[in-house]
PDB file of N, CA and C in Angstrom:
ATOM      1  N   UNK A   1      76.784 -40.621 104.523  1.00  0.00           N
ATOM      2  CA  UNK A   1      77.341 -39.898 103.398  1.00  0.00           C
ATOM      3  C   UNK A   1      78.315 -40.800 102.645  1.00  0.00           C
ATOM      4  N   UNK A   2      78.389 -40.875 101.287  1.00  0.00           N
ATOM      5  CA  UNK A   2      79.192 -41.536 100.528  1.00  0.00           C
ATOM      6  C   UNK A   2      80.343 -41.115 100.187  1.00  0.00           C
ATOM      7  N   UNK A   3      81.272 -41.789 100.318  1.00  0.00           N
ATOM      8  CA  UNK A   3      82.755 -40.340 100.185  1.00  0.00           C
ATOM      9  C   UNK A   3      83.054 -41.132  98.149  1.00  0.00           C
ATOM     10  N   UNK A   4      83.734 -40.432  97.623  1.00  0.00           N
ATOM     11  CA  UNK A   4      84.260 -40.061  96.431  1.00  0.00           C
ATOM     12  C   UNK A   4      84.917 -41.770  95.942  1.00  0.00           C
ATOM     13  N   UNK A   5      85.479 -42.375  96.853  1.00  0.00           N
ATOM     14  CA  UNK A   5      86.510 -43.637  97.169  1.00  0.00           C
ATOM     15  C   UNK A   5      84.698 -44.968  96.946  1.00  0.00           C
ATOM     16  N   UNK A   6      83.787 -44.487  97.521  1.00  0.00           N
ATOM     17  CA  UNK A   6      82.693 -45.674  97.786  1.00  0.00           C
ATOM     18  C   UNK A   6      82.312 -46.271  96.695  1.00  0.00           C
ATOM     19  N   UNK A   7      81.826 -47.602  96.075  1.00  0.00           N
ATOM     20  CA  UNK A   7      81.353 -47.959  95.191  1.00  0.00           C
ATOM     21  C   UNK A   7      80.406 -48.116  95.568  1.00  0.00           C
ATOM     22  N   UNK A   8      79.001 -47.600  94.525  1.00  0.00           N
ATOM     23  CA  UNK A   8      77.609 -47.695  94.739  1.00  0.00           C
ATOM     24  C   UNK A   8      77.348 -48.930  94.028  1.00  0.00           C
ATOM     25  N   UNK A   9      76.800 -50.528  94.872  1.00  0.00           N
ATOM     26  CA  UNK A   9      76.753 -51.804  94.083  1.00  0.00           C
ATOM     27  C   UNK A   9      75.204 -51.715  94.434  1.00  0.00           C
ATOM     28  N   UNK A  10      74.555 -52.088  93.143  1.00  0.00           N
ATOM     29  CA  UNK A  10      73.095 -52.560  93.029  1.00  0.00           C
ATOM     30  C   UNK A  10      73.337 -54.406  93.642  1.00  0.00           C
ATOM     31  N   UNK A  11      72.282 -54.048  95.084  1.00  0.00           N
ATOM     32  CA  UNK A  11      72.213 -55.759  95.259  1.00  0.00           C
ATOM     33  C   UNK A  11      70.738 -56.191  95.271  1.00  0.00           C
ATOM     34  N   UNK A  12      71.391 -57.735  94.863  1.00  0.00           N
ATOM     35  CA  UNK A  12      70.382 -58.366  94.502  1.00  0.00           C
ATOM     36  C   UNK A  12      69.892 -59.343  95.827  1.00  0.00           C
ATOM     37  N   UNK A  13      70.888 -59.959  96.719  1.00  0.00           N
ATOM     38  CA  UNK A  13      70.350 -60.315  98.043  1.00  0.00           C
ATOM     39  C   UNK A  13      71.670 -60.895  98.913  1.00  0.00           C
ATOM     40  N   UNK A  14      71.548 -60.943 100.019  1.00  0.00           N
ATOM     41  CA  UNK A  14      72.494 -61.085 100.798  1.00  0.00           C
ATOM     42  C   UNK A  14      72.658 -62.736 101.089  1.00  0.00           C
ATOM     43  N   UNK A  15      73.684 -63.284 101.042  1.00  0.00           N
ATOM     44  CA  UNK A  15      73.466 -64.805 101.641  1.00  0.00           C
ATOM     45  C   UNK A  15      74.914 -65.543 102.095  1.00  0.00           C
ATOM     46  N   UNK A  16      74.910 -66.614 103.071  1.00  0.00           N
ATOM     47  CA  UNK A  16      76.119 -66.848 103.768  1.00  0.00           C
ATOM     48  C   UNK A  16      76.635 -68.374 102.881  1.00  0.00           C
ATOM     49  N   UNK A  17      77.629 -68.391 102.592  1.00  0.00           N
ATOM     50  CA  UNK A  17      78.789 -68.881 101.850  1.00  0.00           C
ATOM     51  C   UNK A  17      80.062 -69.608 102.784  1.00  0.00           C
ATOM     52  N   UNK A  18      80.236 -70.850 103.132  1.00  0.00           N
ATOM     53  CA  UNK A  18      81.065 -71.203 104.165  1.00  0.00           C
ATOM     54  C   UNK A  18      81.484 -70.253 105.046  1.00  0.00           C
ATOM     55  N   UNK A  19      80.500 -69.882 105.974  1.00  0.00           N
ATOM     56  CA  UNK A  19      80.402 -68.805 106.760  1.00  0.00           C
ATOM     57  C   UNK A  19      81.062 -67.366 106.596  1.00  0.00           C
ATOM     58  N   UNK A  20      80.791 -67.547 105.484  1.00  0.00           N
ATOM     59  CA  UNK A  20      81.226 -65.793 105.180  1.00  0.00           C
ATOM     60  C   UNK A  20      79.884 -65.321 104.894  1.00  0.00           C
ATOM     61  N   UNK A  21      79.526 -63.945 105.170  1.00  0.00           N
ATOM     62  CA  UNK A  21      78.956 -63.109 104.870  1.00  0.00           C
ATOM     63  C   UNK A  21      78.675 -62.665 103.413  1.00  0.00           C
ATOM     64  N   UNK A  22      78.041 -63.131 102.503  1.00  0.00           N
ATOM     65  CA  UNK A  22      78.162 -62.395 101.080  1.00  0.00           C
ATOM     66  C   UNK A  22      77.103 -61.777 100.583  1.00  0.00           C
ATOM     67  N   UNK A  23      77.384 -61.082  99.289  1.00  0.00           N
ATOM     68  CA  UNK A  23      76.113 -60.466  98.719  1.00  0.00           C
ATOM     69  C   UNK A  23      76.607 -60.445  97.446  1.00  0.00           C
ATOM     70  N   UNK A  24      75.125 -60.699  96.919  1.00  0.00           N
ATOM     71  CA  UNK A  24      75.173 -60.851  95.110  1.00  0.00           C
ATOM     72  C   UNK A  24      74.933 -59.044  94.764  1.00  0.00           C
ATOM     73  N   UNK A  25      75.853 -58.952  94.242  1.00  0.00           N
ATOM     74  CA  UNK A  25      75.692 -57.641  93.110  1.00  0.00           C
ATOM     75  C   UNK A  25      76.569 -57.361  91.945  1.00  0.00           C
ATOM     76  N   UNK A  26      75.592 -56.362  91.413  1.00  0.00           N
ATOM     77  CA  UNK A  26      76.300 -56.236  89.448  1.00  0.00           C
ATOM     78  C   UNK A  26      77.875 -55.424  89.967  1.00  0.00           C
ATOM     79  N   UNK A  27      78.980 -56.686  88.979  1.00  0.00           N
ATOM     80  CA  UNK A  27      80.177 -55.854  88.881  1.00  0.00           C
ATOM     81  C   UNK A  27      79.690 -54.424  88.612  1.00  0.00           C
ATOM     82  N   UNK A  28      80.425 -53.491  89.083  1.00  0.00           N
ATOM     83  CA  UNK A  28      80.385 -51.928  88.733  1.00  0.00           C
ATOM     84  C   UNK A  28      81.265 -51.914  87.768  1.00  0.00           C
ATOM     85  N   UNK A  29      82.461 -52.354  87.136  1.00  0.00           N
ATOM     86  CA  UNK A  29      83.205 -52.118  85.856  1.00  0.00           C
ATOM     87  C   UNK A  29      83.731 -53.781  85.461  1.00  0.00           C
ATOM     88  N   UNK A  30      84.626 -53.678  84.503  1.00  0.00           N
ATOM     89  CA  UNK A  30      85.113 -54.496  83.925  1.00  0.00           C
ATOM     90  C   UNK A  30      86.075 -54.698  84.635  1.00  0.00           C
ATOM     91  N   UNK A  31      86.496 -56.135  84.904  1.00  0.00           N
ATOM     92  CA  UNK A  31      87.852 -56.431  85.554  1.00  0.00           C
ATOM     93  C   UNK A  31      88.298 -58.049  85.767  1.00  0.00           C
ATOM     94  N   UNK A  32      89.675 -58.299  85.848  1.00  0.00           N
ATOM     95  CA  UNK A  32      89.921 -59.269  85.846  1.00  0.00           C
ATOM     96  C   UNK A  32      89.184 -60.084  86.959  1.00  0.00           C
ATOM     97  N   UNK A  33      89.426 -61.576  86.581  1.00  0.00           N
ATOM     98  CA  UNK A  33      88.726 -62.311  87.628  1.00  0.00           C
ATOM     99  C   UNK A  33      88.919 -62.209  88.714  1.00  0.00           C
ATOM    100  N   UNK A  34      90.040 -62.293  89.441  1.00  0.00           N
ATOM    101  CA  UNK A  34      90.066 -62.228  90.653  1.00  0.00           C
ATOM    102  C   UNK A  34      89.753 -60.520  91.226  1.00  0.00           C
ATOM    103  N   UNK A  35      89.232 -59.606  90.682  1.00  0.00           N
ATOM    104  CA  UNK A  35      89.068 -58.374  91.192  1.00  0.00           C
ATOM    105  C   UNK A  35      89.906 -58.158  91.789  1.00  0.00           C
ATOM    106  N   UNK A  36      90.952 -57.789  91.577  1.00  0.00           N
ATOM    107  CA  UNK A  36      91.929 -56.778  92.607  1.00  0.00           C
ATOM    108  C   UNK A  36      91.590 -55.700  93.069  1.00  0.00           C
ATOM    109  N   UNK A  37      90.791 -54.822  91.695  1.00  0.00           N
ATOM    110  CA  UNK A  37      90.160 -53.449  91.942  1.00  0.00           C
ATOM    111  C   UNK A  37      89.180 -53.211  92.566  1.00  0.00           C
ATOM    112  N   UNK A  38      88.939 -54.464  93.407  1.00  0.00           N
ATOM    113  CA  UNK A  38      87.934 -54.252  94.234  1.00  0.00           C
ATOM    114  C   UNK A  38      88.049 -54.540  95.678  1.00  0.00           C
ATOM    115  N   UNK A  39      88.632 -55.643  95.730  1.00  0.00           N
ATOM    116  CA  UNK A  39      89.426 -56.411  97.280  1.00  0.00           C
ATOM    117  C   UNK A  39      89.598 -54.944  98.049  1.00  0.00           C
ATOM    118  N   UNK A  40      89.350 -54.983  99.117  1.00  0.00           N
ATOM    119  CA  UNK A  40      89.663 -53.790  99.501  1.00  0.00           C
ATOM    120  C   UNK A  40      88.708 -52.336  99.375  1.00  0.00           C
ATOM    121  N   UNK A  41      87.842 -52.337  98.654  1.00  0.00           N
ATOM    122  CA  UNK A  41      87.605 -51.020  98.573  1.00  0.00           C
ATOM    123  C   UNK A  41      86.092 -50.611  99.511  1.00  0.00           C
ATOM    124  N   UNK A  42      85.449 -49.914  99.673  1.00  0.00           N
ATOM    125  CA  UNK A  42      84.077 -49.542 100.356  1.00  0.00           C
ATOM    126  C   UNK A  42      83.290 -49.127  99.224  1.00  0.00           C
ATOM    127  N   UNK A  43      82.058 -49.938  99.667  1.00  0.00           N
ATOM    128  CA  UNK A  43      80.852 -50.205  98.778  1.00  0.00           C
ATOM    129  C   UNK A  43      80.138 -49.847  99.552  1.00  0.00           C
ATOM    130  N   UNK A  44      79.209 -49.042  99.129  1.00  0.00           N
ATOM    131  CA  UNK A  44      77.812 -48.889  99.495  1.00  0.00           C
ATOM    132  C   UNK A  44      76.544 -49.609  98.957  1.00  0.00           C
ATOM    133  N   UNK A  45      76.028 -50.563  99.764  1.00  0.00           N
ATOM    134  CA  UNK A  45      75.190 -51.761  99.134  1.00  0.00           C
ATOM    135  C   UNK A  45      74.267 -51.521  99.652  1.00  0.00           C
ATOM    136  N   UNK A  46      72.920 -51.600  99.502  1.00  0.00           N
ATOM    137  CA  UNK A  46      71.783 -51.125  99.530  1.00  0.00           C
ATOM    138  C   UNK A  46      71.514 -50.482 101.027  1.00  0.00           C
ATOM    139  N   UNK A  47      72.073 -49.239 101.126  1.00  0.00           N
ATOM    140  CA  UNK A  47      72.378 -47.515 101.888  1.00  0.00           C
ATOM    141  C   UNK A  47      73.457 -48.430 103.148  1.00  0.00           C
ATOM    142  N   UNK A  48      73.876 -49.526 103.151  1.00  0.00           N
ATOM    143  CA  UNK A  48      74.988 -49.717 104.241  1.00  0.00           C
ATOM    144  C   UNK A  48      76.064 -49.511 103.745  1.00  0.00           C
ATOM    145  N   UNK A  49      76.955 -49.332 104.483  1.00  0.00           N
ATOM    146  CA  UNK A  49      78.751 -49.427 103.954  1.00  0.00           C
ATOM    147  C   UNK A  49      79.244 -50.450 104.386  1.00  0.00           C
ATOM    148  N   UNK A  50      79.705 -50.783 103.157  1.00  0.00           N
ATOM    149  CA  UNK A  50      80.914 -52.278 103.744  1.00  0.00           C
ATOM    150  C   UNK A  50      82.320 -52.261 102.674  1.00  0.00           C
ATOM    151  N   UNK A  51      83.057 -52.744 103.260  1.00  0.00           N
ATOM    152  CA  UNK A  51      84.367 -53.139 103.076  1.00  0.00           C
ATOM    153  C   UNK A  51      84.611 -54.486 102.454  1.00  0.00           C
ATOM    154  N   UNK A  52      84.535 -54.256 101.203  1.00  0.00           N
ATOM    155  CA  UNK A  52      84.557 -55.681 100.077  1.00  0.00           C
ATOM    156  C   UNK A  52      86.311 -56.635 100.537  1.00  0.00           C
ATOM    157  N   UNK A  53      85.859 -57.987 100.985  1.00  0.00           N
ATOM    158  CA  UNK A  53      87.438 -58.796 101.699  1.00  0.00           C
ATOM    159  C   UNK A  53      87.224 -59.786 100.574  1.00  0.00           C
ATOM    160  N   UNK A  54      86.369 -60.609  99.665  1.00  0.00           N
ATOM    161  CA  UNK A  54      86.847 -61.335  98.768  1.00  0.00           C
ATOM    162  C   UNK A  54      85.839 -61.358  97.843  1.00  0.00           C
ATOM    163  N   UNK A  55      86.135 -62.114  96.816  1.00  0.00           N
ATOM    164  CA  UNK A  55      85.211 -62.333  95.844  1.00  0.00           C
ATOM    165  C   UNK A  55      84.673 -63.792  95.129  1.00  0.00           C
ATOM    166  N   UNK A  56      83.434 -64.225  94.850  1.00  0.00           N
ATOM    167  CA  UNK A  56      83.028 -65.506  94.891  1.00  0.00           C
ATOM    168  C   UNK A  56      82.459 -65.426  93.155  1.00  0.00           C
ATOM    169  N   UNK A  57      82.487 -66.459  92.686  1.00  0.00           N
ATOM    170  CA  UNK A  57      81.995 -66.854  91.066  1.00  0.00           C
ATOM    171  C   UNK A  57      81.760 -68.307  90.838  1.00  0.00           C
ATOM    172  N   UNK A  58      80.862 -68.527  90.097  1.00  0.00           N
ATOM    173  CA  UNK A  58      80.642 -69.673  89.658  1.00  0.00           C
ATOM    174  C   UNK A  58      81.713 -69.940  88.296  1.00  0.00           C
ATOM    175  N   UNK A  59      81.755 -69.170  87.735  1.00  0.00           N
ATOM    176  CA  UNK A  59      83.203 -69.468  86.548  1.00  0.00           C
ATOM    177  C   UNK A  59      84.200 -68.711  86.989  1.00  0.00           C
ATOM    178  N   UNK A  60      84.694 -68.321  85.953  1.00  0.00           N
ATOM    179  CA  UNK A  60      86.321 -67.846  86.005  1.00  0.00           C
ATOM    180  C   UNK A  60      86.771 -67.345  84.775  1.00  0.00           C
ATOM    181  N   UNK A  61      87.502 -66.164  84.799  1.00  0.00           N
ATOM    182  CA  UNK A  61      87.909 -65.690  83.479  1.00  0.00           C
ATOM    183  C   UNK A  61      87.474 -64.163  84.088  1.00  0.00           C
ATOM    184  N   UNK A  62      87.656 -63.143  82.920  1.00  0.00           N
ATOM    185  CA  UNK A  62      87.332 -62.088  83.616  1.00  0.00           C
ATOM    186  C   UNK A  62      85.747 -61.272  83.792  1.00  0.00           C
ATOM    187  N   UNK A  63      86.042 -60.240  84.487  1.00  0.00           N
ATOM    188  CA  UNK A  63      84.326 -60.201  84.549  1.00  0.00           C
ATOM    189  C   UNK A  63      83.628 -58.940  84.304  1.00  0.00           C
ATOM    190  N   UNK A  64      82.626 -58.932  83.109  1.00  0.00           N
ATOM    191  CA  UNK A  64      81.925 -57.852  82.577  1.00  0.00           C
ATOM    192  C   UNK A  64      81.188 -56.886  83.670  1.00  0.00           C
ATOM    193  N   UNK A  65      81.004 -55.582  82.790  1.00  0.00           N
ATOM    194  CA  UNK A  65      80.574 -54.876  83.617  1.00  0.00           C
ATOM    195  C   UNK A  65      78.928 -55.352  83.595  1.00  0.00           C
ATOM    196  N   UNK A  66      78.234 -55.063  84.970  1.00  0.00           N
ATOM    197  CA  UNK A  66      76.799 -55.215  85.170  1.00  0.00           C
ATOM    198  C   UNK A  66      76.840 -57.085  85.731  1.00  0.00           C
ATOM    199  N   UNK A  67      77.713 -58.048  85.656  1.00  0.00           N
ATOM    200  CA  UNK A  67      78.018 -59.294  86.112  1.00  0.00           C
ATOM    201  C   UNK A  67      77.539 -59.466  87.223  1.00  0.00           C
ATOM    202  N   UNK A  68      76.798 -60.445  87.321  1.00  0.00           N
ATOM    203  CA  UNK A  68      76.350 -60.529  88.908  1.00  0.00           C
ATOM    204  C   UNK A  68      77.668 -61.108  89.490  1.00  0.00           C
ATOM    205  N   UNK A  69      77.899 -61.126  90.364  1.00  0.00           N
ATOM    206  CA  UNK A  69      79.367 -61.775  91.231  1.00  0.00           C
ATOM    207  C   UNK A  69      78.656 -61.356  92.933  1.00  0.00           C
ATOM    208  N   UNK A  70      79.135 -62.299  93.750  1.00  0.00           N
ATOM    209  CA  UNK A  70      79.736 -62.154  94.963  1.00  0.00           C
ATOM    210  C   UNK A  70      80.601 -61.849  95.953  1.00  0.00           C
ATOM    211  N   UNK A  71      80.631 -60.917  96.712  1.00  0.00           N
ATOM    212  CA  UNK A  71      81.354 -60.001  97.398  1.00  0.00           C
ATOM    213  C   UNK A  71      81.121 -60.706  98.868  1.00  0.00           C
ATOM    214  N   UNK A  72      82.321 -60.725  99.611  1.00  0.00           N
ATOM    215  CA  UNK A  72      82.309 -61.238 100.725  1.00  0.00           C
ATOM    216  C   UNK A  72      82.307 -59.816 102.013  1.00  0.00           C
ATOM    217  N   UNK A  73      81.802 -59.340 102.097  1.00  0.00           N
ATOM    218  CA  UNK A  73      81.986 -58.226 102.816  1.00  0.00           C
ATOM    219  C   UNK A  73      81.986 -58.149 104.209  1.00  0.00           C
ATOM    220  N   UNK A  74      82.490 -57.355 104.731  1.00  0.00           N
ATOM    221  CA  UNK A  74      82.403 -56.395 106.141  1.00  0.00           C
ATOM    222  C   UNK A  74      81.914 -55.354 106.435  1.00  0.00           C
ATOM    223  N   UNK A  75      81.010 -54.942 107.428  1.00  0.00           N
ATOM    224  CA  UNK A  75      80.272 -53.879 107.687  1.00  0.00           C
ATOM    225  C   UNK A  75      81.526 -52.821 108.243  1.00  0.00           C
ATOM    226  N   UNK A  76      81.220 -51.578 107.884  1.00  0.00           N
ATOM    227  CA  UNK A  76      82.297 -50.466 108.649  1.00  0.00           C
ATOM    228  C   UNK A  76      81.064 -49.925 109.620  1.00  0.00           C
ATOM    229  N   UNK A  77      81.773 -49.384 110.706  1.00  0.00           N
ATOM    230  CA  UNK A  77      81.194 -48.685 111.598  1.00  0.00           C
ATOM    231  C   UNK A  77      80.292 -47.470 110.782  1.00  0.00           C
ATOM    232  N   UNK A  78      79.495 -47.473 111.769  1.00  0.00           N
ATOM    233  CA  UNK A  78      78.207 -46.958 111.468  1.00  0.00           C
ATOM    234  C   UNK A  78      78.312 -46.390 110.184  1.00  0.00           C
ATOM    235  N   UNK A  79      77.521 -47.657 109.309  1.00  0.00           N
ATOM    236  CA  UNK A  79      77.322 -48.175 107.817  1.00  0.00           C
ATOM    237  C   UNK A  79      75.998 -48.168 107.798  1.00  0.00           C
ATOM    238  N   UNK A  80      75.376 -47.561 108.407  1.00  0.00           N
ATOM    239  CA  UNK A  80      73.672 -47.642 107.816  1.00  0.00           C
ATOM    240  C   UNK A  80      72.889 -48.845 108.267  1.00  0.00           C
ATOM    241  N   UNK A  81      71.904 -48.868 107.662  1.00  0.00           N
ATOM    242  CA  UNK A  81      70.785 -49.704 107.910  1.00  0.00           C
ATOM    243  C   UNK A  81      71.364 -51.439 107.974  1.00  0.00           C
ATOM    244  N   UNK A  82      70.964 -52.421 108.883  1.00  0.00           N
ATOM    245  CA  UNK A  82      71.269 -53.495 108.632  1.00  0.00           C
ATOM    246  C   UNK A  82      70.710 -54.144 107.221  1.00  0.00           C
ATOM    247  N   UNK A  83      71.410 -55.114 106.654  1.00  0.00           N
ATOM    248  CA  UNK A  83      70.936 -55.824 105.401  1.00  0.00           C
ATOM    249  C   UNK A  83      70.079 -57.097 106.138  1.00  0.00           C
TER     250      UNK A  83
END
């Protein structure tokens, strides 16, 4: 179940990044570069839940909505299907 707090991110594929865990998906809103409004929050990425810990870009500046970007995530307990 998705609680009210979850961001629903369309992903595009999962892949590891100096051993972090990441996944490419479209910013959900507009926001500065470093996402603050996101660090921290629970995403629901294709039916798992995870806990967004940083964020990865090839530029810099701020970032449109629908932006592909990278999310370094963490799985929360029983989060659904493995990616």
């Amino acid at each position: 179940m998705t609680s009210a707090a979850d961001l629903d991110l369309e992903n595009f594929y999962a892949y590891g990044f100096r051993g972090k865990t990441m996944m490419a998906v479209r910013s959900p809103f507009a926001t500065t570069g470093d996402a603050p409004d996101l660090i921290g929050r629970t995403a629901r990425i294709g039916g798992a839940r995870y806990e967004i810990v940083s964020l990865s870009r090839q530029i810099s500046g701020p970032i449109a909505k629908g932006e592909p970007i990278g999310v370094e995530v963490r799985a929360l307990a029983g989060a659904g299907p493995a990616q």
